[in-house]
C-alpha atoms as a PDB file:
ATOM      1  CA  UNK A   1     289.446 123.868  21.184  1.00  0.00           C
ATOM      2  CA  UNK A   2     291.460 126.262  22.929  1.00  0.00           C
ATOM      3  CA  UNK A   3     289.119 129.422  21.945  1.00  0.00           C
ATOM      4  CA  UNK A   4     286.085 127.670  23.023  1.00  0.00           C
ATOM      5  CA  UNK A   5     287.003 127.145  26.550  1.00  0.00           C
ATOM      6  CA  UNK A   6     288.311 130.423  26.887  1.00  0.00           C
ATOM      7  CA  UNK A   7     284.896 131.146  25.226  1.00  0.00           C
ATOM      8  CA  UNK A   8     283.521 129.511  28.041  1.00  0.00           C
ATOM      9  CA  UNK A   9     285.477 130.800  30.736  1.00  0.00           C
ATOM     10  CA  UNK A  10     284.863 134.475  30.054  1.00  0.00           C
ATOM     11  CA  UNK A  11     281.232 133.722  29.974  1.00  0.00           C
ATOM     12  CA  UNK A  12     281.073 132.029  33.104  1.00  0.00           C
ATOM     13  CA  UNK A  13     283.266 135.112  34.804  1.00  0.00           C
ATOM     14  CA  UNK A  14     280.226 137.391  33.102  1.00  0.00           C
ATOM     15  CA  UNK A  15     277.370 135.248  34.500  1.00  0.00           C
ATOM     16  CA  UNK A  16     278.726 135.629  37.939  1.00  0.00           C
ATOM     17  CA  UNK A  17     280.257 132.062  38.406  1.00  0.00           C
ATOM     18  CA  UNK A  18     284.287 133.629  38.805  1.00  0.00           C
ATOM     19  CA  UNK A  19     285.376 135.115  41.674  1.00  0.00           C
ATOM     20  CA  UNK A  20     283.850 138.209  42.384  1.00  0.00           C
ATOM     21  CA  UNK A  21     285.572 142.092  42.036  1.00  0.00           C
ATOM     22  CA  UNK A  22     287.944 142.434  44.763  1.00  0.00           C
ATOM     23  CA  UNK A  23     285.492 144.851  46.872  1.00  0.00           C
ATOM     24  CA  UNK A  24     283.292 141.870  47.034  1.00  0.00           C
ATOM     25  CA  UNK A  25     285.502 139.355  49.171  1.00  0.00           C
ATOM     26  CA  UNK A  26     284.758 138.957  52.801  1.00  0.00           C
ATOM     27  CA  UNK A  27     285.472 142.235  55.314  1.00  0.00           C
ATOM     28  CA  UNK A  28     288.731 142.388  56.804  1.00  0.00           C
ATOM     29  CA  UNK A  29     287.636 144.497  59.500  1.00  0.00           C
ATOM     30  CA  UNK A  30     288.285 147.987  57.964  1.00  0.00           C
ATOM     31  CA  UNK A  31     285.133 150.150  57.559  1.00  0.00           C
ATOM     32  CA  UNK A  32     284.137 151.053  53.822  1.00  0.00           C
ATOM     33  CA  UNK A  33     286.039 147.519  52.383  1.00  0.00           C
ATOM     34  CA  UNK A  34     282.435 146.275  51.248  1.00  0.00           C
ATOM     35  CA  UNK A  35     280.492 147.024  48.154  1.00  0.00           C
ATOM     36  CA  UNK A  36     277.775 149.279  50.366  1.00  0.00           C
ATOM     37  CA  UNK A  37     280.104 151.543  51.036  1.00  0.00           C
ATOM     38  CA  UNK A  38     281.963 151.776  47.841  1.00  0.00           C
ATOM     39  CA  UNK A  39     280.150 154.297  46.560  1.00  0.00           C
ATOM     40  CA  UNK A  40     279.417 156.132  49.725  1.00  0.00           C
ATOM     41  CA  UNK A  41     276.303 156.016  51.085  1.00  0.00           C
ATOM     42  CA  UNK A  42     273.563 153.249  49.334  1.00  0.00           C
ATOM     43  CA  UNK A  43     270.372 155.119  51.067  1.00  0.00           C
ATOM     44  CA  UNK A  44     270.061 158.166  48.515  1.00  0.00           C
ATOM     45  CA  UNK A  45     266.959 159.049  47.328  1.00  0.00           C
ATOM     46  CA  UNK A  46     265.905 161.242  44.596  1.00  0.00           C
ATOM     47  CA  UNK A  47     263.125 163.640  43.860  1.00  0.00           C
ATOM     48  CA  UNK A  48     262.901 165.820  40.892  1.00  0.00           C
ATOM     49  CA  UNK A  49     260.567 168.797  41.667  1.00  0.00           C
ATOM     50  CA  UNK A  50     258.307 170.386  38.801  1.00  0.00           C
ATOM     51  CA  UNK A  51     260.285 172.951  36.834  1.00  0.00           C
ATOM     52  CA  UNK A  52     259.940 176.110  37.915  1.00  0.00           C
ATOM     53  CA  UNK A  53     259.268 179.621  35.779  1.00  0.00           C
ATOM     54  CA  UNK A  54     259.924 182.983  37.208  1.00  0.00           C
ATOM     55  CA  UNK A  55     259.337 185.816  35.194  1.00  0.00           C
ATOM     56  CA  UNK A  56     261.972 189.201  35.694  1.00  0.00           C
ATOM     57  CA  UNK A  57     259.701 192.414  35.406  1.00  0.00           C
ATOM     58  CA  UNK A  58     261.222 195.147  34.407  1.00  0.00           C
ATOM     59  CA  UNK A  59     259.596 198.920  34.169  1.00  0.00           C
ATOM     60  CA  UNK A  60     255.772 197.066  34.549  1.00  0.00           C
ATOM     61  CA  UNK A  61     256.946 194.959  31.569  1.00  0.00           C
ATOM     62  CA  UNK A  62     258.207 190.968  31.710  1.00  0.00           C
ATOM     63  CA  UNK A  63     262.034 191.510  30.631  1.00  0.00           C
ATOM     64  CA  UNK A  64     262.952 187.863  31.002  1.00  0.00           C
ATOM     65  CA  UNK A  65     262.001 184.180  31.965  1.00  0.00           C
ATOM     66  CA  UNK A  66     264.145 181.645  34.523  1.00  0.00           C
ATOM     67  CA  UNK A  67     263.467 178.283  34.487  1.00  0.00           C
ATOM     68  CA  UNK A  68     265.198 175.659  37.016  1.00  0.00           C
ATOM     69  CA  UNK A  69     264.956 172.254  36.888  1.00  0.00           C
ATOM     70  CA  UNK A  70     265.123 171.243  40.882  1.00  0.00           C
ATOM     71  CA  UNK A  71     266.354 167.767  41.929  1.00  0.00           C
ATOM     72  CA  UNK A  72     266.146 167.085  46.309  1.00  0.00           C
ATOM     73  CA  UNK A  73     268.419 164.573  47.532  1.00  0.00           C
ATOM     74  CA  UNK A  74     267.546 163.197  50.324  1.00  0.00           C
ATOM     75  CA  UNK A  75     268.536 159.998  52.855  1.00  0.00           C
ATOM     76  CA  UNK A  76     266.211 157.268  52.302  1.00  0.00           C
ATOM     77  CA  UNK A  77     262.612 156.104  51.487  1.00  0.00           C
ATOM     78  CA  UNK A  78     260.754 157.929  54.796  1.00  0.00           C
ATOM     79  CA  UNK A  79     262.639 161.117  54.255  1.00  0.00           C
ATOM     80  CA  UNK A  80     261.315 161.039  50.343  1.00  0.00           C
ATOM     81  CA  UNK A  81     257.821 160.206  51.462  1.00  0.00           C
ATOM     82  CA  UNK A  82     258.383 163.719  53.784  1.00  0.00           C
ATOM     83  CA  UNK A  83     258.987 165.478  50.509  1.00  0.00           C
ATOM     84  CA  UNK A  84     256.130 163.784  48.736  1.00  0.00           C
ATOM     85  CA  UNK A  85     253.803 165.058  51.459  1.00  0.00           C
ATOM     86  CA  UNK A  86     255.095 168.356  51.988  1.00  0.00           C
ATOM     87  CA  UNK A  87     255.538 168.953  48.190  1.00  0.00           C
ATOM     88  CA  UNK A  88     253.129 171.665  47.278  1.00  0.00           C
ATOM     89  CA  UNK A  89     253.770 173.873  50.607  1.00  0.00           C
ATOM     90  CA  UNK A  90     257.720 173.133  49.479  1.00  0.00           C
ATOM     91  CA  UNK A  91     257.054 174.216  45.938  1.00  0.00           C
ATOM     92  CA  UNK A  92     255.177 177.448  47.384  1.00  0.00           C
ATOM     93  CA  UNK A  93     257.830 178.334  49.727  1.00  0.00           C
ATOM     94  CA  UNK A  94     260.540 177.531  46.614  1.00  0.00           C
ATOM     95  CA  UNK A  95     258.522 179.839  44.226  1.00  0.00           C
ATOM     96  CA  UNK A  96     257.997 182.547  46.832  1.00  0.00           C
ATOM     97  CA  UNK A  97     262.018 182.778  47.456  1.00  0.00           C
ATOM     98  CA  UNK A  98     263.078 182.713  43.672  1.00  0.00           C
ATOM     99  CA  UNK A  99     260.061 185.748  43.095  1.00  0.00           C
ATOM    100  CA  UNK A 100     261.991 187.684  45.793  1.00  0.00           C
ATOM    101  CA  UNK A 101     265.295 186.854  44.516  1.00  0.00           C
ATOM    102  CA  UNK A 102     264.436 187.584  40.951  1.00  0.00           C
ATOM    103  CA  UNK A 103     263.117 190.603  42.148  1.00  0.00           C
ATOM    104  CA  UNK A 104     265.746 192.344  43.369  1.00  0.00           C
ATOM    105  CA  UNK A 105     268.374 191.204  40.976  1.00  0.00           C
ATOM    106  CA  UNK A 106     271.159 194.310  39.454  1.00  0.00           C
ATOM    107  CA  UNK A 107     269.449 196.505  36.396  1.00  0.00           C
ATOM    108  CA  UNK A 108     272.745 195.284  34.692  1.00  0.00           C
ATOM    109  CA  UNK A 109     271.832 191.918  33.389  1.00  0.00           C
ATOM    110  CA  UNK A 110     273.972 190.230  35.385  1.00  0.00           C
ATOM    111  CA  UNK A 111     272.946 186.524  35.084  1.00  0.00           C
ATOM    112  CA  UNK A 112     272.066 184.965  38.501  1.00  0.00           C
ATOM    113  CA  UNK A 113     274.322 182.712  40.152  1.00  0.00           C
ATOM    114  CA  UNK A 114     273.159 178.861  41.233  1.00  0.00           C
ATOM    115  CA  UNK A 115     275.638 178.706  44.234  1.00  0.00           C
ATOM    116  CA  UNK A 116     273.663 181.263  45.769  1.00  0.00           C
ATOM    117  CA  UNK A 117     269.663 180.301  44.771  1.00  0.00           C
ATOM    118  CA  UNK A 118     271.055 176.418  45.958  1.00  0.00           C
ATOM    119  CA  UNK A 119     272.503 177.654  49.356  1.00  0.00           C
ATOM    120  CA  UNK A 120     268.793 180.158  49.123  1.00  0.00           C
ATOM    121  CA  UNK A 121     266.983 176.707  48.270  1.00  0.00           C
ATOM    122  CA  UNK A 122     268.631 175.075  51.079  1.00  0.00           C
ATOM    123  CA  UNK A 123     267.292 177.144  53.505  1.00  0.00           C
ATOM    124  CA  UNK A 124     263.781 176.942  52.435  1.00  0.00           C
ATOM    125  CA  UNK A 125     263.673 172.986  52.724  1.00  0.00           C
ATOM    126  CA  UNK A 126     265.382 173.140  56.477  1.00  0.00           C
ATOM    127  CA  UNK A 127     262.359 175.374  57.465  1.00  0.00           C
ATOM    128  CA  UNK A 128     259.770 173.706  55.336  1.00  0.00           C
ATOM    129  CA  UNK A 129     261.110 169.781  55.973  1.00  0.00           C
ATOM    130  CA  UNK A 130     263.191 170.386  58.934  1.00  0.00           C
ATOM    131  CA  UNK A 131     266.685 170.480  59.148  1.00  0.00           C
ATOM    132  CA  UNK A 132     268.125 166.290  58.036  1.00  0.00           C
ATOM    133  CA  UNK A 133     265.381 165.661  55.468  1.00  0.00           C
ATOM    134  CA  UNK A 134     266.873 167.228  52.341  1.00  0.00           C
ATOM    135  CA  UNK A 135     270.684 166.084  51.565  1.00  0.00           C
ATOM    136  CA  UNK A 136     271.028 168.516  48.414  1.00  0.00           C
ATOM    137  CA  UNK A 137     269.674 170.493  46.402  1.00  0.00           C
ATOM    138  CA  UNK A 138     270.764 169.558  42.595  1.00  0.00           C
ATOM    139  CA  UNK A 139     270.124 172.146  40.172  1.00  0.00           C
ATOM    140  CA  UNK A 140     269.761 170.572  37.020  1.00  0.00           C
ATOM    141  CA  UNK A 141     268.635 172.639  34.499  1.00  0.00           C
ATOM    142  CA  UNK A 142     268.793 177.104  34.876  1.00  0.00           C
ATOM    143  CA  UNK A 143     267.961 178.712  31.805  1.00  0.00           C
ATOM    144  CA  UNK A 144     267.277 182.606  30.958  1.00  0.00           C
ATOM    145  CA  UNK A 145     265.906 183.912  28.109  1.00  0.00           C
ATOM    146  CA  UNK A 146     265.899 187.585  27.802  1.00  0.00           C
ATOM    147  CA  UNK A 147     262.454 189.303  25.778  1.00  0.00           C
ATOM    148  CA  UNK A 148     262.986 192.026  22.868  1.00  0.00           C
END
């Protein structure tokens, strides 16, 4: 009899019918004690970008291949539907920047660093967007592969 009320009880604490997570219990008057701000702030949104390809040339021949998966955060629905209109002139002015940076990477081999092509990213969005649309820039996915 015992189990099957504690049965009971842990399923009622799972459905929701317990007392909630401590976060959840009324605001004492200190900022950031609810669950909106928990986390930080509840108004991100997300876009993912098509992933670009840049090739390297090398002596009039294509030495290797970049590809970056590119990920804008942003604050809130209007600022995404900014990004959703501006998208292709954004993806343009994104291609454009990683051809020039490609371009004049070391003879060495170095590989590229994404600090630098975020903070280069960055600054493409402020002057394509303007300068409180885009949060972020997440780069999710840089790959090189090198040609024989």
């Amino acid at each position: 009899m015992r189990l099957v009320i504690q049965a009971l009880v842990a399923m009622a604490l799972v459905a929701g019918f317990g007392p909630g997570p401590a976060w959840s219990a009324k605001d004492d008057g200190k900022k950031g004690f609810g669950l909106e701000n928990l986390f930080g702030e509840g108004d991100r949104e997300y876009y993912t970008l098509q992933p670009f390809t840049v090739p390297i040339v090398r002596d009039g021949r294509i030495a290797r291949h970049v590809s970056l998966l590119v990920t804008l955060e942003t604050r809130g629905v209007a600022n995404k539907d900014k990004i959703l209109e501006a998208r292709k002139r954004l993806r343009d002015s994104f291609l454009r920047d990683l051809h020039g940076v490609m371009a004049i990477r070391r003879k060495d081999g170095r590989p590229f660093k994404t600090s630098v092509l975020k903070k280069r990213l960055m600054a493409v969005s402020k002057r394509v967007l303007g300068a409180d649309i885009v949060r972020d820039i997440l780069i999710e996915i840089a790959l090189e592969r090198r040609f024989r």
